[in-house]
Each structure stands twice: as structure tokens, then as C-alpha cells.
Protein backbone atom coordinates (compact mmCIF):
# COMPACT_ATOMS: atom_id res chain seq x y z
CA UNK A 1 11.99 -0.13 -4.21
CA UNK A 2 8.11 -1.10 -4.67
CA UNK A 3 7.58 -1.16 -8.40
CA UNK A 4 4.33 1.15 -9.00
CA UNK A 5 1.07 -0.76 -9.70
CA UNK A 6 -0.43 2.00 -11.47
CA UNK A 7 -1.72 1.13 -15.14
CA UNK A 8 -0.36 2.83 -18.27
CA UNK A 9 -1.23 3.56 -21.41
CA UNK A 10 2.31 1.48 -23.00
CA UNK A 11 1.03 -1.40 -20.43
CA UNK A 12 -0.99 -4.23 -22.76
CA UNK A 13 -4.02 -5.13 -21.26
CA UNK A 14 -4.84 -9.28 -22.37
CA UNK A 15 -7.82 -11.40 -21.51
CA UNK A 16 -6.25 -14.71 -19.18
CA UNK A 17 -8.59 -17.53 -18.55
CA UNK A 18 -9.17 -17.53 -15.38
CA UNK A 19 -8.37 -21.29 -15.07
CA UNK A 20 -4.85 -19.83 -15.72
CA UNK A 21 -4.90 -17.89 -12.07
CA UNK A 22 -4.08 -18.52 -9.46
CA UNK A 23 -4.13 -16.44 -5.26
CA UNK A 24 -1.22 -14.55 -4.36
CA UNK A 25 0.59 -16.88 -1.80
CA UNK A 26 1.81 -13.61 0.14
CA UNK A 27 -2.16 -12.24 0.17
CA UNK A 28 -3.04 -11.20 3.84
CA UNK A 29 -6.15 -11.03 3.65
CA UNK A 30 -7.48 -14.20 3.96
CA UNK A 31 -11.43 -13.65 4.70
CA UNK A 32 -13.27 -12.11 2.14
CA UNK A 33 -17.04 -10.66 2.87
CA UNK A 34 -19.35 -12.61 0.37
CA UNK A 35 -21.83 -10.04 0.50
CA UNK A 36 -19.17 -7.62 -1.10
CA UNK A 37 -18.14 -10.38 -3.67
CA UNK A 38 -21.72 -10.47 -4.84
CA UNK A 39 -22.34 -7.19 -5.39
CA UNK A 40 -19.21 -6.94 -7.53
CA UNK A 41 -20.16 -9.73 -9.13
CA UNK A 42 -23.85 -8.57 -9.85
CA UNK A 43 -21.55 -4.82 -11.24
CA UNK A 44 -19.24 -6.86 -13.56
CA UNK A 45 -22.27 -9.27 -14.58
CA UNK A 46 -23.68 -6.09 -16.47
CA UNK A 47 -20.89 -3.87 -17.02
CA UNK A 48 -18.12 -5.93 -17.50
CA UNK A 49 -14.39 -5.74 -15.56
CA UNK A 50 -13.54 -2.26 -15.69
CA UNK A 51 -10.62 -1.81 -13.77
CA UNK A 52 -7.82 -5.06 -15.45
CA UNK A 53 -6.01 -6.92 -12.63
CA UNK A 54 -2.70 -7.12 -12.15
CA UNK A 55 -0.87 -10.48 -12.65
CA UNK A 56 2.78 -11.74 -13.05
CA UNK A 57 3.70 -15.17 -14.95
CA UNK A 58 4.72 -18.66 -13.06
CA UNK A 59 4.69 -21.82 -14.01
CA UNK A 60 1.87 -23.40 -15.67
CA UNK A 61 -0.22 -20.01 -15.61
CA UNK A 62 -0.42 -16.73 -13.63
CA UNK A 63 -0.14 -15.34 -10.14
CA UNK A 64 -2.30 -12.19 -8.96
CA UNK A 65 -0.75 -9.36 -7.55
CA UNK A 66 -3.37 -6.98 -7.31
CA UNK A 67 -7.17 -7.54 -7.80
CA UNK A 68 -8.55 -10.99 -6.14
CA UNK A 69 -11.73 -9.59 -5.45
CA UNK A 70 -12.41 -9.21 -8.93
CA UNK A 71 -10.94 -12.70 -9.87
CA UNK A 72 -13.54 -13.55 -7.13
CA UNK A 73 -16.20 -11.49 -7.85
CA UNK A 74 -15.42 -12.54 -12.22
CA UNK A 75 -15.42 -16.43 -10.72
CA UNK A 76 -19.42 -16.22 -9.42
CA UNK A 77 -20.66 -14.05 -12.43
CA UNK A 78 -19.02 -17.25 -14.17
CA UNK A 79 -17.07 -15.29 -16.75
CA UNK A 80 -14.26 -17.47 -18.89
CA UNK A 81 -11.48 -14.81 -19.04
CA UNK A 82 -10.43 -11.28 -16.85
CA UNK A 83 -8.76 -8.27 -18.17
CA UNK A 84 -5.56 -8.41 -17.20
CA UNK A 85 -1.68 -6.12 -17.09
CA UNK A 86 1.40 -8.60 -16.77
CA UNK A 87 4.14 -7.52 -15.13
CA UNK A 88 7.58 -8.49 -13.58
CA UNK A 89 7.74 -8.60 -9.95
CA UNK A 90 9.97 -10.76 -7.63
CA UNK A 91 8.92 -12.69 -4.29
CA UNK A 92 9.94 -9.81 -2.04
CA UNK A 93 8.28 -7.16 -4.23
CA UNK A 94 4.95 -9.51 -4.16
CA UNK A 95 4.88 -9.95 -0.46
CA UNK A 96 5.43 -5.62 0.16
CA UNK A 97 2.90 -5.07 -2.81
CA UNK A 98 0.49 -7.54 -1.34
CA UNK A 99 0.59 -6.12 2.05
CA UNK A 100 1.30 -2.31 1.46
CA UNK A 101 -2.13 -2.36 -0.96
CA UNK A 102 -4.51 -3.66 1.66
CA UNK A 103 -3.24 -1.51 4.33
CA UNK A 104 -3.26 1.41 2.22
CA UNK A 105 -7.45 0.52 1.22
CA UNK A 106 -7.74 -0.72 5.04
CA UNK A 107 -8.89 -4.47 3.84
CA UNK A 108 -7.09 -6.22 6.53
CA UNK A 109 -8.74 -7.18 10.07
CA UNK A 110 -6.35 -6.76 12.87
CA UNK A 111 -4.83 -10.79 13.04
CA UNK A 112 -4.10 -10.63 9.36
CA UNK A 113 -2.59 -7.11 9.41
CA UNK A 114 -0.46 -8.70 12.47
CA UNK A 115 0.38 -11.88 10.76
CA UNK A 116 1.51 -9.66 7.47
CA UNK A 117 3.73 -7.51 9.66
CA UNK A 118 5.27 -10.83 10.96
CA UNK A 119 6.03 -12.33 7.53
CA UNK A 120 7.19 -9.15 6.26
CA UNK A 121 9.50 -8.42 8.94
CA UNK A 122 10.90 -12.33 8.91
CA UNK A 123 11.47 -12.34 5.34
CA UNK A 124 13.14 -8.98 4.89
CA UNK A 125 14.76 -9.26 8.31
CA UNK A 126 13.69 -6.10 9.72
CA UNK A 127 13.52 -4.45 13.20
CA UNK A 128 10.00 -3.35 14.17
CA UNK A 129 11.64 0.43 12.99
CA UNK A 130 12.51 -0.70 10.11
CA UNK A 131 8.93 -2.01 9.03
CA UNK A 132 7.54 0.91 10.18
CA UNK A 133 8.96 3.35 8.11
CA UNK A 134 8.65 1.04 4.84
CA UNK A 135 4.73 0.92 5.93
CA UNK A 136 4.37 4.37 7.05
CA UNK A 137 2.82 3.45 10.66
CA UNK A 138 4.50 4.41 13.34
CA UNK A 139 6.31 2.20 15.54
CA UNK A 140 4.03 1.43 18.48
CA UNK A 141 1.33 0.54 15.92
CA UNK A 142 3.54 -1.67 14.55
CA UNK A 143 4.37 -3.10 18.13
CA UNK A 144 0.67 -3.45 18.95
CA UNK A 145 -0.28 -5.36 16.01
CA UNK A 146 2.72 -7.39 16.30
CA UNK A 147 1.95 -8.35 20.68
CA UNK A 148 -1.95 -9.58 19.08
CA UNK A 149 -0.08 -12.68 18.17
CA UNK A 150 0.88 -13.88 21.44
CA UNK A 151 -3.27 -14.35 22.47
CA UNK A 152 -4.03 -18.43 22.22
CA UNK A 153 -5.76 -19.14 18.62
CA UNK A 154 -9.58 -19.22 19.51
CA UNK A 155 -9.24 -15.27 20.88
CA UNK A 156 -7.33 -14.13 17.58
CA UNK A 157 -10.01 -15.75 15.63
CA UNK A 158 -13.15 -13.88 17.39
CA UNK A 159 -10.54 -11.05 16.44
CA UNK A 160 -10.69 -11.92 12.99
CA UNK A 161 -14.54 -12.19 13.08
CA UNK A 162 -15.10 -9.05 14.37
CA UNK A 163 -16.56 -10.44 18.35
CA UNK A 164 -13.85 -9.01 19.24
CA UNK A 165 -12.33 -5.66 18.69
CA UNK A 166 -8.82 -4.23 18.22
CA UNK A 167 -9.02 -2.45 21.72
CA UNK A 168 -10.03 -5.58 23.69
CA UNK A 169 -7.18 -7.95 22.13
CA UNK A 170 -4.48 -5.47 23.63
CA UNK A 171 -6.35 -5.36 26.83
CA UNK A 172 -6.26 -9.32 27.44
CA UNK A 173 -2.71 -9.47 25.22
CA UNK A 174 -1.63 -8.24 29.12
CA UNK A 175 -3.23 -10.58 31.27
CA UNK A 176 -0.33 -13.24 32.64
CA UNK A 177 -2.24 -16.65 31.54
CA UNK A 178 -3.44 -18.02 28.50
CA UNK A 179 -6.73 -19.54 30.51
CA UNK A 180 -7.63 -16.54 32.28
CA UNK A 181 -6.92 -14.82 28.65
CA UNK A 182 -9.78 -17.05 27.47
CA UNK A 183 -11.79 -16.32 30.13
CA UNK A 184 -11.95 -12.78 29.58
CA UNK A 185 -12.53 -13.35 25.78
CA UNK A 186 -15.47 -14.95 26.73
CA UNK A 187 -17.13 -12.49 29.37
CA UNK A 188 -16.30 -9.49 26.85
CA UNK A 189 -18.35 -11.25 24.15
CA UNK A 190 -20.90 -12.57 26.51
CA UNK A 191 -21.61 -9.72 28.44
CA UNK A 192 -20.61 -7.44 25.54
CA UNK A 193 -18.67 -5.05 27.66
CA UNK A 194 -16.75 -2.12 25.95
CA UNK A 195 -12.82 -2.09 26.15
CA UNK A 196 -13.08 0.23 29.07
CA UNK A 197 -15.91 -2.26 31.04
CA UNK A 198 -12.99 -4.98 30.09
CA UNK A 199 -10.39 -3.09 31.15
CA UNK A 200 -11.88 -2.75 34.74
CA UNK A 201 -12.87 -6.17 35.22
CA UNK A 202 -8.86 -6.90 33.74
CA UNK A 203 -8.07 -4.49 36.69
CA UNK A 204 -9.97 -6.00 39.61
CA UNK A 205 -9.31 -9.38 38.93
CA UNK A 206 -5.69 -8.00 39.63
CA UNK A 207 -6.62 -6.17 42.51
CA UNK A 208 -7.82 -9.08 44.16
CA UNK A 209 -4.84 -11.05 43.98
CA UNK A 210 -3.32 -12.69 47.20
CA UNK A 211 -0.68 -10.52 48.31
CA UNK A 212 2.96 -12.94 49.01
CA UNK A 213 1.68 -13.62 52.78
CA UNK A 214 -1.77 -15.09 51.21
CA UNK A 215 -3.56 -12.25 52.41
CA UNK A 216 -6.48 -11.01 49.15
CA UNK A 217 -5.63 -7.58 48.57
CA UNK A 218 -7.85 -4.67 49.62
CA UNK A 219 -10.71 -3.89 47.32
CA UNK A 220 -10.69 -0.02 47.31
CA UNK A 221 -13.13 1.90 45.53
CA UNK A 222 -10.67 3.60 42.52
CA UNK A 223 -10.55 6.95 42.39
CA UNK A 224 -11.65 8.09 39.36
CA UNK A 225 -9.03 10.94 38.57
CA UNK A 226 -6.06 8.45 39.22
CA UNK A 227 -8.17 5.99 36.47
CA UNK A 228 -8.82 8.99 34.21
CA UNK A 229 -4.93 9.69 34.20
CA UNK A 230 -4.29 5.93 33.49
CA UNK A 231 -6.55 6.12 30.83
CA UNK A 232 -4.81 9.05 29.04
CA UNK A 233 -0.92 7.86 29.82
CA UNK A 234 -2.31 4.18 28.36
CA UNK A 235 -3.46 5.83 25.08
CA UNK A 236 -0.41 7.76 24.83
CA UNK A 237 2.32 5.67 25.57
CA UNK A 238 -0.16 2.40 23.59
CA UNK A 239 0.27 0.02 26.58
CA UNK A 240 -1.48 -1.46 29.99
CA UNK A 241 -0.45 1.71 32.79
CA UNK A 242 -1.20 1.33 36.17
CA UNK A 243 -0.77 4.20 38.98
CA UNK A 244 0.11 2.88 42.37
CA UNK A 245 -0.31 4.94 45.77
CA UNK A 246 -0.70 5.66 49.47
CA UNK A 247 0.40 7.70 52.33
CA UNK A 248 0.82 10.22 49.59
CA UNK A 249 3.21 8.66 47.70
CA UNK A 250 3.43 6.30 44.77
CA UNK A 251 4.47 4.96 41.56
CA UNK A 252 3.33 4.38 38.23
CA UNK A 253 4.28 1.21 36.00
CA UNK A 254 4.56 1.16 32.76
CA UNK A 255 4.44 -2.64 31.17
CA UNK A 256 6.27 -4.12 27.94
CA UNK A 257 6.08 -7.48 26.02
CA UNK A 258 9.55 -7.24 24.29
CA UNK A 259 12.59 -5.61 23.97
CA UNK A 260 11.60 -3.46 21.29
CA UNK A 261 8.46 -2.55 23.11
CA UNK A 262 10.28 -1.26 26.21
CA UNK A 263 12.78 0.90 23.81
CA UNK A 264 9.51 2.30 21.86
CA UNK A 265 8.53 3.38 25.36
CA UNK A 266 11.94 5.08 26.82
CA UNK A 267 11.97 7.31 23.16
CA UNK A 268 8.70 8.12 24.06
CA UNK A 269 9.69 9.26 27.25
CA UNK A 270 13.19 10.52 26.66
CA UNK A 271 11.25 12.86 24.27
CA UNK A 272 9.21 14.48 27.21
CA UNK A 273 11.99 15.08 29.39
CA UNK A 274 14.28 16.61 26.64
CA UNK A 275 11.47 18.75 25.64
């Protein structure tokens, strides 16, 4: 159970020097927009730290639990001391706190939300399920964060800088190798193609594969109702779907990056055919 981090009126509020403070170790969020910082700091500069941060005791000082932005933003305006609540918390309870409050105020890009759900999941020892329902996301949103850390460093970084969005680190996370993973990276930033522009190149680099006798496959024209219907299976099942046909038949392939993946995807479609 998450202790509240609400502030009440029994709580005592004390100025700490904030030479006593120190990060929160389990803090996700590990970029902080200066711009943001300075405005805060230009707010508290004239009226003061409203809002007291939250803080628990360690050795040789205190650890923040909830408000670094204002330790921050209190740093720059070059105050000596910060309003502060102490309370009792243990490891685990820092680490939910720490991640549950940014993705509740939506703080976190996606590579720090992922690496959270990691560390959270390895130090409680929970299945993907099991996070889920103590963050309140669903599974596959769990899943999807979670597959973001399989991309080679450099990508998750323009990820983390914002060159990158969410939607096109899920639609390299599926290409096979970690160079042409790069590769894409780069033409998406370079050429500053959406996720569906990305997407299509993804699809006819595929497409142009040598089949097993060495033979390049046949670049068809794609017709757009079988990509429309690709497009609206991939956004509803939350992975790469690909519809395969001729002579009037076909099939349509669904792909998964780990066990827990593929079972997301068989609920997901045990619930269609039992309803």
C-alpha cells in the first residue's frame, strides 16, 4: 500500500537547508526542461515556496520524495532553506511513489517511463499484469513501453530528446537489425517523415527482400484498403500487422517480442471470438 503524499494539517512543515538534500535515487525522470526551472525559480524568487516538499530522513541529511523541481527551481533563486513535510517511507514505497507521481502529472518522456517500468517490475518482481494494474495502464501499454528498451542507445536517446516520437520507436523496435534500426532513426529525423511515412518505408524495405531462391521480391503497388485495415488491426491489437495475399487467399501475421506480448495478444483475441 502507497502511503498518501497528500499534506495535512497534523503534518509539521520545517525549513531544511538545502545542503541537507539530496535526489531521489529511484527519480525517473532524469531530464529536466531549464526553461521550466527558471520560471519557477523567477515564481518562488518573489513569492516564496508555496507548496513544502516532501522529504524522508537518511544518513547525514534528507532524501526527496516528492518536489525536485522546486529543490531545483529553490537551488537557482539561491535560497538557503525549502519548506519541507518529513515523512516515513521505505525503499519500495520510494521507488512506486517516485514513479506513480510522474506518470500520474505525465513528466516522464517515453525511455524514462520504460526504464521506470523495468526497475519497478525487477524490484517488486512483477509480471507485466501485475505492474499494470498497480499503475493503472493497461497491459499492452505496459508491453510497449517495456519493447522501447530493446532499440540500440543512440535511438532511445533521440527518444528522450523528443527527435523522435513514441510512435516511431515502436515502428523500428520491429525491424530485425540493430544497424538497419539506426538507419531508419536517421532517415525519420532527416527526412522528418511521420510514423505512417516510416512505417511504409519499414514496409518496403521488407518487401524488397530476396525471396530463399535469391530472387528480390515483387514490388506491387499496395492496395490501399488492405493498408487501411493494417493500420486499424495495428492500433488495436498495439503491434507491427501485416496482411498477406493472392489468388484470393491469404493470411495475416500478427508479430510479438516476448512471451508476455504474444499472451497480451491471444486475450485480445480470445475476447473477439467469445464475444
Amino acid at each position: 500500500m502507497i502511503p498518501s503524499l497528500n499534506i495535512s494539517d497534523d503534518d509539521k512543515v520545517v525549513e531544511i537547508p538545502l545542503s541537507q538534500l539530496r535526489a531521489n535515487p529511484y527519480q525517473p525522470r532524469k531530464t529536466f526542461e531549464e526553461e521550466s526551472i527558471q520560471e519557477l525559480s523567477a515564481s518562488i524568487k518573489e513569492h516564496g515556496v508555496i507548496q513544502p516538499i516532501i522529504v524522508r530522513s537518511v544518513l547525514k541529511g534528507y532524501e526527496i520524495i516528492a518536489g525536485e523541481r522546486r529543490f531545483r527551481a529553490s537551488q537557482l533563486a539561491g535560497l538557503p532553506t525549502i519548506p519541507a513535510v518529513v515523512k516515513k517511507f521505505t525503499d519500495q514505497q520510494v521507488m512506486e511513489i517516485a514513479l506513480i507521481e510522474n506518470i500520474q502529472r505525465e513528466d516522464l518522456n517515453a525511455i524514462e517511463l520504460a526504464v521506470a517500468y523495468q526497475a519497478l517490475s525487477e524490484e517488486l518482481k512483477l509480471t507485466q499484469e501485475e505492474l499494470a494494474l498497480k499503475v493503472g495502464k493497461s497491459r499492452s501499454h505496459v508491453a510497449n513501453f517495456l519493447r522501447l528498451l530493446q532499440l540500440p542507445e543512440e535511438i532511445k536517446q533521440h527518444v528522450s530528446r523528443g527527435t523522435l516520437s513514441m510512435g516511431h520507436a515502436r515502428a523500428i523496435v520491429g525491424v530485425k537489425s540493430d544497424k538497419q534500426k539506426k538507419e531508419f532513426a536517421e532517415s525519420a529525423i532527416r527526412e522528418q517523415w511521420s510514423v505512417r511515412e516510416l512505417e511504409e518505408a519499414i514496409q518496403r524495405h521488407d518487401e524488397k527482400k530476396p525471396k530463399p531462391d535469391g530472387k528480390p521480391k515483387p514490388n506491387k503497388k499496395r492496395d490501399p484498403y488492405i493498408h487501411e485495415l493494417e493500420e486499424n488491426l495495428r492500433d488495436h491489437y498495439k503491434t507491427t500487422v501485416k496482411i498477406k495475399h493472392a489468388n484470393n487467399k491469404g493470411k495475416i501475421e500478427l508479430l510479438y517480442y516476448s512471451k508476455e506480448d504474444l499472451e497480451r495478444i491471444l486475450e485480445l483475441l480470445q475476447g473477439k471470438i467469445s464475444s
